[in-house]
C-alpha atoms as a PDB file:
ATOM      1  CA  UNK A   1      -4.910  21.756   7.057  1.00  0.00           C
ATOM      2  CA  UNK A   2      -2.667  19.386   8.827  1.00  0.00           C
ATOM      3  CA  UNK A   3      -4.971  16.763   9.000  1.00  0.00           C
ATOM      4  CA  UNK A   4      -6.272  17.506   5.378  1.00  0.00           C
ATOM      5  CA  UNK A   5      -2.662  16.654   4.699  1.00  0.00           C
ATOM      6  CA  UNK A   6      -2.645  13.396   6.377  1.00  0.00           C
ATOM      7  CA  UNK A   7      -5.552  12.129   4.760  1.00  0.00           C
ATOM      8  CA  UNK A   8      -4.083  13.120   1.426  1.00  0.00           C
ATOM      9  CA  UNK A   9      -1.276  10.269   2.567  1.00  0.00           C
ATOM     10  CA  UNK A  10      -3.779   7.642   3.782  1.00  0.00           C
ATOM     11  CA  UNK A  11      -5.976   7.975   0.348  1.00  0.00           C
ATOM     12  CA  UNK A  12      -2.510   7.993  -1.755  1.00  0.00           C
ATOM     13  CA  UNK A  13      -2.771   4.311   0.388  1.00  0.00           C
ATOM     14  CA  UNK A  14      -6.001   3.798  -0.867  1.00  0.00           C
ATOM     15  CA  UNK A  15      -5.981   4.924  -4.626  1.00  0.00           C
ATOM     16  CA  UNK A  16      -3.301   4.704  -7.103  1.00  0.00           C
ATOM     17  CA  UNK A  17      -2.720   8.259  -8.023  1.00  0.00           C
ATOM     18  CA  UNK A  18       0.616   7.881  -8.610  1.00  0.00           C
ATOM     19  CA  UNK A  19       2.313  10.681  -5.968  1.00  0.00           C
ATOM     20  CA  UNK A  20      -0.577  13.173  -7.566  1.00  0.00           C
ATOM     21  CA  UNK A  21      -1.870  12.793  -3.610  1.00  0.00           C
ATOM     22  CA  UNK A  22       0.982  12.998  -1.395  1.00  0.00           C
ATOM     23  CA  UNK A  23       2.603  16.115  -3.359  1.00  0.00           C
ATOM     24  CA  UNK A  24      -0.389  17.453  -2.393  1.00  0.00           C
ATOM     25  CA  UNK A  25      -0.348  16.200   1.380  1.00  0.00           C
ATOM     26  CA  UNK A  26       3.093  17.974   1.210  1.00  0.00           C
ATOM     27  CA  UNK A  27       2.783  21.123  -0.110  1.00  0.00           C
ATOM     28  CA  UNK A  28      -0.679  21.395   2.370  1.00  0.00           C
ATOM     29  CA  UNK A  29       1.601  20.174   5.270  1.00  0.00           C
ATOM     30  CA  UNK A  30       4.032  22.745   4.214  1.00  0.00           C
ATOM     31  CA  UNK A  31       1.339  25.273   3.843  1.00  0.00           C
ATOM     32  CA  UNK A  32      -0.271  24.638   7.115  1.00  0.00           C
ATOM     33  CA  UNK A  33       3.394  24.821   8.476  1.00  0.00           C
ATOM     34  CA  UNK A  34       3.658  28.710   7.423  1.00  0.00           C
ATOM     35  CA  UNK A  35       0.044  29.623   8.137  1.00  0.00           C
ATOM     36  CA  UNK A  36      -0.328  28.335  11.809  1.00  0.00           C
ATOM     37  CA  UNK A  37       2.921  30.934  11.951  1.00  0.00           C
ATOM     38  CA  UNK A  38       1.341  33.431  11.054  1.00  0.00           C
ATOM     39  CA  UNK A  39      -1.828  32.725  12.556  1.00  0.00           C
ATOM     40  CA  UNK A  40      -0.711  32.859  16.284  1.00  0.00           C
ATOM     41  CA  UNK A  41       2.034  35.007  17.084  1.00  0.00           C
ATOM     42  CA  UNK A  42       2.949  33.387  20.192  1.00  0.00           C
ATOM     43  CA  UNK A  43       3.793  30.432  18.044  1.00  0.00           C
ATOM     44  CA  UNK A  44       6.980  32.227  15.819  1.00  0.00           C
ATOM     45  CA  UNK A  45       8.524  29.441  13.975  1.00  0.00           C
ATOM     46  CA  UNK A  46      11.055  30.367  11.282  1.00  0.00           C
ATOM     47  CA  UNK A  47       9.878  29.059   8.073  1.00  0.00           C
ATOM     48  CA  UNK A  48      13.227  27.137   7.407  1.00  0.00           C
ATOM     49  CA  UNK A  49      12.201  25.509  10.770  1.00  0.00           C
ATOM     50  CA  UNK A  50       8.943  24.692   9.153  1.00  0.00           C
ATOM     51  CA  UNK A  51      10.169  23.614   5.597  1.00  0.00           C
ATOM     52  CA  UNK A  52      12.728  21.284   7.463  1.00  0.00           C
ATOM     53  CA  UNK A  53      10.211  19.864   9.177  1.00  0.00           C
ATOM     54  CA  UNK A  54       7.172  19.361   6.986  1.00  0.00           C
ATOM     55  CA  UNK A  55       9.084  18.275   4.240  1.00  0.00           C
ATOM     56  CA  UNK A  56      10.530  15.452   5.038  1.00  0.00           C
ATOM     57  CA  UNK A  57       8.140  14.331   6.630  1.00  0.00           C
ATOM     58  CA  UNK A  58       6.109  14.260   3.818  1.00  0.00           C
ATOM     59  CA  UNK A  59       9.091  11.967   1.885  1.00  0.00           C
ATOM     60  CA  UNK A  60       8.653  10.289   4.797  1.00  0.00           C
ATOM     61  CA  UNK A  61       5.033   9.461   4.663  1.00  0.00           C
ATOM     62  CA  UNK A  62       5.161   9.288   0.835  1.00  0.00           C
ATOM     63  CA  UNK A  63       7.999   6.503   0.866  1.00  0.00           C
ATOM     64  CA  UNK A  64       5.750   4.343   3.453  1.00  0.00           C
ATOM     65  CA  UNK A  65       3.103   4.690   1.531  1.00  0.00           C
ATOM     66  CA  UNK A  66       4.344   3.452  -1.246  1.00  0.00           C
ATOM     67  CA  UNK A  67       5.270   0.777   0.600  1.00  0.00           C
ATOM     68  CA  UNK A  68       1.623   0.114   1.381  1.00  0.00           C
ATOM     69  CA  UNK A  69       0.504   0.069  -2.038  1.00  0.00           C
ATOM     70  CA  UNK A  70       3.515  -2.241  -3.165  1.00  0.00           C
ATOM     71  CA  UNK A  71       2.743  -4.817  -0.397  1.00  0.00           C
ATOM     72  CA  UNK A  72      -1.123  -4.418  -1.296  1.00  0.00           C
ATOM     73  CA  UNK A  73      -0.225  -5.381  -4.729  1.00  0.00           C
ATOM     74  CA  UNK A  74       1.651  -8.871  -4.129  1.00  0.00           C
ATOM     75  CA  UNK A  75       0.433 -12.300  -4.476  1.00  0.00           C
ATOM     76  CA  UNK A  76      -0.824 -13.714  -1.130  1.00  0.00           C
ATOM     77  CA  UNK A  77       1.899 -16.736  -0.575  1.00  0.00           C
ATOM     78  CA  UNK A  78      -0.527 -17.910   2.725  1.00  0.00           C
ATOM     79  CA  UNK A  79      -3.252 -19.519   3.323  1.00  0.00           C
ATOM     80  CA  UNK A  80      -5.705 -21.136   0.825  1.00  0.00           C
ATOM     81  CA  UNK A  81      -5.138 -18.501  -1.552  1.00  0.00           C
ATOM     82  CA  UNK A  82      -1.131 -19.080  -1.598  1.00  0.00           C
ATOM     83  CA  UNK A  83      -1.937 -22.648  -2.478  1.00  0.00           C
ATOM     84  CA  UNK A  84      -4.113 -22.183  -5.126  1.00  0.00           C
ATOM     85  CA  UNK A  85      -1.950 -23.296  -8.746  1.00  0.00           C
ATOM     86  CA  UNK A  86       0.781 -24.698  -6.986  1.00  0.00           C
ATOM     87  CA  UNK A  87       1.703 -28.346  -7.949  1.00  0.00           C
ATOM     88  CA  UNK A  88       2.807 -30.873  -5.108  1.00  0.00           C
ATOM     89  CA  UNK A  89       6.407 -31.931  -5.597  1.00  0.00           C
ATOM     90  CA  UNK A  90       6.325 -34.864  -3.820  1.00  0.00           C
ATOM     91  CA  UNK A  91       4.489 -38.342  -4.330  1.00  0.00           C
ATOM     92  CA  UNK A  92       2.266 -40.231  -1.757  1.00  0.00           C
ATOM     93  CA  UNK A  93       3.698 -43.058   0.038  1.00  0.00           C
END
């Protein structure tokens, strides 16, 4: 589930779904959190302890995605491609 989680962030990356995918990478993350509790008893985690932890990492995640996808969507300013349209401001010699 964990790593179902994580590639809910890394295709929010990918596709535009608007948060759709990471508020589902978080609320898996946070699901995983309380099952792996339950799952093994020699693991006891309070589920605060695993709400405080999943949580914001999730925000976490989300908010550098986001990032991603904004920095996917600028203009490339190097290179070939950052020239292309731009006028020359100054006159030969």
């Amino acid at each position: 589930m964990i790593i179902g989680a994580f590639a809910l962030f890394a295709a929010e990356a990918k596709f535009a779904s608007h948060g759709v995918l990471t508020t589902g990478g978080i609320v898996l993350l946070t699901l995983a959190a309380c099952f792996c509790r339950r799952a093994h008893p020699e693991m006891r985690v309070h589920p605060l302890t695993a709400l405080a932890v999943s949580i914001p990492l999730g925000i976490i995640t989300a908010f550098l995605m986001s990032i991603a996808v904004r920095a996917r969507r600028n203009k490339v300013v190097t290179g070939e491609q950052g020239l292309i349209g731009e006028i020359e401001s100054r006159k030969p010699r």
